[in-house]
Structure formats: C-alpha cells, structure tokens
Protein backbone atom coordinates (compact mmCIF):
# COMPACT_ATOMS: atom_id res chain seq x y z
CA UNK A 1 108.59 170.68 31.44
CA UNK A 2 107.16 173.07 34.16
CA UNK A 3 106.53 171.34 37.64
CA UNK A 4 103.16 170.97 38.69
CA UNK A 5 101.59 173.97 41.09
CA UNK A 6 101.68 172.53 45.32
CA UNK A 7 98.07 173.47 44.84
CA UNK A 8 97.08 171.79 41.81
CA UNK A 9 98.74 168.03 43.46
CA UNK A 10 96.94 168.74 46.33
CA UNK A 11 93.49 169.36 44.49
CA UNK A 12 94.98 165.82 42.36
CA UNK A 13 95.19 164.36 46.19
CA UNK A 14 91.86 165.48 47.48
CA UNK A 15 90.42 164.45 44.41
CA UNK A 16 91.67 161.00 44.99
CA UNK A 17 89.85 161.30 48.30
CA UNK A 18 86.45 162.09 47.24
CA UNK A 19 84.45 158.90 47.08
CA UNK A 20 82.71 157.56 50.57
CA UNK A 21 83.85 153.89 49.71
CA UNK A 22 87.61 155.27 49.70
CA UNK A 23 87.37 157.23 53.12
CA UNK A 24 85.84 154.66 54.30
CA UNK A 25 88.84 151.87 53.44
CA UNK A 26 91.43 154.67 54.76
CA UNK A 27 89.46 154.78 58.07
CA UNK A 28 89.78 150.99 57.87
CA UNK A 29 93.63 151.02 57.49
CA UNK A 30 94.05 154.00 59.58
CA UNK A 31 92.65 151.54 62.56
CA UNK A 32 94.20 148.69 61.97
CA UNK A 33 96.90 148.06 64.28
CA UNK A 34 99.90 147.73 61.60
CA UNK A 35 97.65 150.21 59.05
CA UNK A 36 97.48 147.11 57.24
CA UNK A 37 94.18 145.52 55.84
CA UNK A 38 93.23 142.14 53.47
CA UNK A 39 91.25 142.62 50.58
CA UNK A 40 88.78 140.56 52.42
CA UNK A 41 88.44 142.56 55.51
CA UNK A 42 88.14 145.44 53.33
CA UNK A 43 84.96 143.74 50.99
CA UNK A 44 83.36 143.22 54.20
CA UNK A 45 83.71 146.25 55.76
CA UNK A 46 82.71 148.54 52.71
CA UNK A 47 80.44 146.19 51.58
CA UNK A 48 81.23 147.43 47.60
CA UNK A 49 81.55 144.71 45.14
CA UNK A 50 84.66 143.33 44.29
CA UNK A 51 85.13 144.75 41.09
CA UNK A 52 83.84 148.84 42.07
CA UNK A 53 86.46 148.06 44.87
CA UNK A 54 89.13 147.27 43.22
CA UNK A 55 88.85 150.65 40.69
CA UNK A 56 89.08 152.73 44.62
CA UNK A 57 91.92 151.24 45.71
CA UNK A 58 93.23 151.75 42.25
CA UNK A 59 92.59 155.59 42.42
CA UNK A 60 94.08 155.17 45.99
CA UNK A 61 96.89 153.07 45.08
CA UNK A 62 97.92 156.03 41.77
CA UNK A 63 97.46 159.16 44.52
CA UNK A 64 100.61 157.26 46.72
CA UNK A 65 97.89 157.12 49.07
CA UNK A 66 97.87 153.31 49.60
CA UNK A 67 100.14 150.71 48.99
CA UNK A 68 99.80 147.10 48.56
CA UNK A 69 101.41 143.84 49.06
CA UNK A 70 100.67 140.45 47.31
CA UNK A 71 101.37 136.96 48.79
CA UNK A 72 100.06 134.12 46.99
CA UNK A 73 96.09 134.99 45.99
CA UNK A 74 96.03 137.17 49.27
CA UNK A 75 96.52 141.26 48.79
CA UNK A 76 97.12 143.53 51.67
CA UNK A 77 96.67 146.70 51.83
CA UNK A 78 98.22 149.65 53.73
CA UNK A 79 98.46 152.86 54.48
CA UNK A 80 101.71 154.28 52.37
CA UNK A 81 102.54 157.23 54.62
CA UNK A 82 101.18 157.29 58.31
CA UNK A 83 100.09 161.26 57.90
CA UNK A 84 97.22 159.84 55.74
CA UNK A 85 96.02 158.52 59.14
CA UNK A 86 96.73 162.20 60.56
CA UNK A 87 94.59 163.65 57.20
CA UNK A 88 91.94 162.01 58.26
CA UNK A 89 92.02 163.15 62.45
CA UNK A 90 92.32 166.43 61.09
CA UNK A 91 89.27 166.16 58.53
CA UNK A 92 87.47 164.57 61.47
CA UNK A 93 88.08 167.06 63.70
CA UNK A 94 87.60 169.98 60.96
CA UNK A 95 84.07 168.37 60.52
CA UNK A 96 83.20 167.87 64.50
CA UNK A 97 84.15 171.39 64.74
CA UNK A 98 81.16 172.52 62.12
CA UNK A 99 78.66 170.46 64.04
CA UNK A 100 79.27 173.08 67.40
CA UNK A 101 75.52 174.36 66.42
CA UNK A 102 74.06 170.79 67.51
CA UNK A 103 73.62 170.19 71.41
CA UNK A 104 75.76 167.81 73.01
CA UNK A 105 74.29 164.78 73.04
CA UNK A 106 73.42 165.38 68.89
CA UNK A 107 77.03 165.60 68.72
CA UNK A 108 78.21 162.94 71.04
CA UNK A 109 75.67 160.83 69.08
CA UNK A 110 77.42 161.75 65.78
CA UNK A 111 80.92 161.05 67.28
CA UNK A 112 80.08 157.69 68.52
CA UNK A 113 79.16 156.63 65.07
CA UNK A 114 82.55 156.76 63.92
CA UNK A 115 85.39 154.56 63.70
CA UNK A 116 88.15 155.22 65.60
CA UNK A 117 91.54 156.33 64.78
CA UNK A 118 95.13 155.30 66.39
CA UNK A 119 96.30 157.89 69.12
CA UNK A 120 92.58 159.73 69.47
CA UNK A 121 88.92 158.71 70.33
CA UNK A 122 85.89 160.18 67.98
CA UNK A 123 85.03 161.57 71.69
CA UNK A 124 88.80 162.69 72.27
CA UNK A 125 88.74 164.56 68.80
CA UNK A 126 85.18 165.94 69.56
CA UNK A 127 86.75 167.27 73.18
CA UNK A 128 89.14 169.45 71.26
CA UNK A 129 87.53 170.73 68.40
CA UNK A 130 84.65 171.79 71.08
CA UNK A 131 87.22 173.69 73.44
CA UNK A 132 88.34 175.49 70.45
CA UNK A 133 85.31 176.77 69.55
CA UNK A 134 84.47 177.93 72.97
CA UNK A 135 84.28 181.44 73.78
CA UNK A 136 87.11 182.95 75.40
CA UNK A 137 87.12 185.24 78.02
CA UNK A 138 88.62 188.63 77.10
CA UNK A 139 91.73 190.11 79.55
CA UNK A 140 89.91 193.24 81.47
C-alpha cells in the first residue's frame, strides 16, 4: 500500500479543523492551564448541544488532535500534542496580519475579542504580526 502524500494528511488535518465549534474547544484547551478541559466546561463554553458536541470532539479526537480521559461519568479533554496550541498562535497571528488594512483601534478591538493563548496575548500576537507588516526602510 502506497503512503499517504504530507499534503493530502495535512488537508485530512485542516479538514478536521474546519468547524467554528471545534476551534473554538481547541482555543478552550489551548488556555487551560494543564490544556486540559471537562466536558462540562466545554458545553458551557461552546454552548453546542451535547450530542452536535460530542460528533466535534469525535472528528477531533480521529485527527490525533485531542485526546481524552474518562474517570467515572466525568470526561476530560486535552490537547494531544502542545503544537496544536502553537497551530492556533500561528493561525491567529496569520489572520491579525490580514486585518493591517483596519486602523488601530478596529484592530485592537478585534484582538481583544479573543481568547487568549499560553505564552502570548491577542495584543502580544497583534504587536508582531503588525511590525512585520511595517514598511521597512531601504539601506541608501
């Protein structure tokens, strides 16, 4: 049997990724202090019901992307590899770095409204995607 194309698991990956209710529990576990979250916390947070939730963490759980944990009636979830926490800084900062055509405070606005990430603030991540749009100056 052939092995699979790098770029055809990645587009498997990505596809994996491509719901808002499963960014959104990824951005959940990528902020919680042990990237560990309860089924509970994660209803709440996503507000899905319990059933549609379960299918994304499902598709999560199939990518490798997530992991989980049972004790008793309780299920945790977490992240399964810590660079899933670095996917997302780098999507973040990927999609701060499109919004450079907004003024600042449209921008700052934008950042604010998202969660925040271990080891970077949305403003942090903003900061550096904005320097490395700026113009540089040229050597004369």
């Amino acid at each position: 049997m052939d092995a699979q194309p790098l770029y055809a698991i990645k587009a498997e990956l990505f596809k994996s990724l491509a719901h808002p209710a499963r960014i959104q529990v990824l951005e959940v576990l990528a902020a919680a202090p042990d990237l560990t979250a309860p089924v509970s916390r994660l209803l709440k947070v996503t507000g899905a019901e319990p059933s549609a939730l379960s299918q994304h963490l499902a598709v999560l759980k199939r990518a490798g992307v997530v992991a989980s944990t049972r004790a008793g009636n309780a299920v945790e979830y977490r992240l399964a590899e810590p660079l899933v926490a670095e996917l997302l800084l780098v999507a973040r900062a990927f999609l701060l770095r499109r919004l450079v055509g907004l003024d600042d405070d449209e921008r700052l606005a934008i950042a604010r409204r998202l969660p925040t990430l271990p080891g970077a603030s949305a403003r942090a991540v903003l900061e550096v995607a904005l320097a490395e749009t700026a113009p540089t100056e040229t050597a004369q």
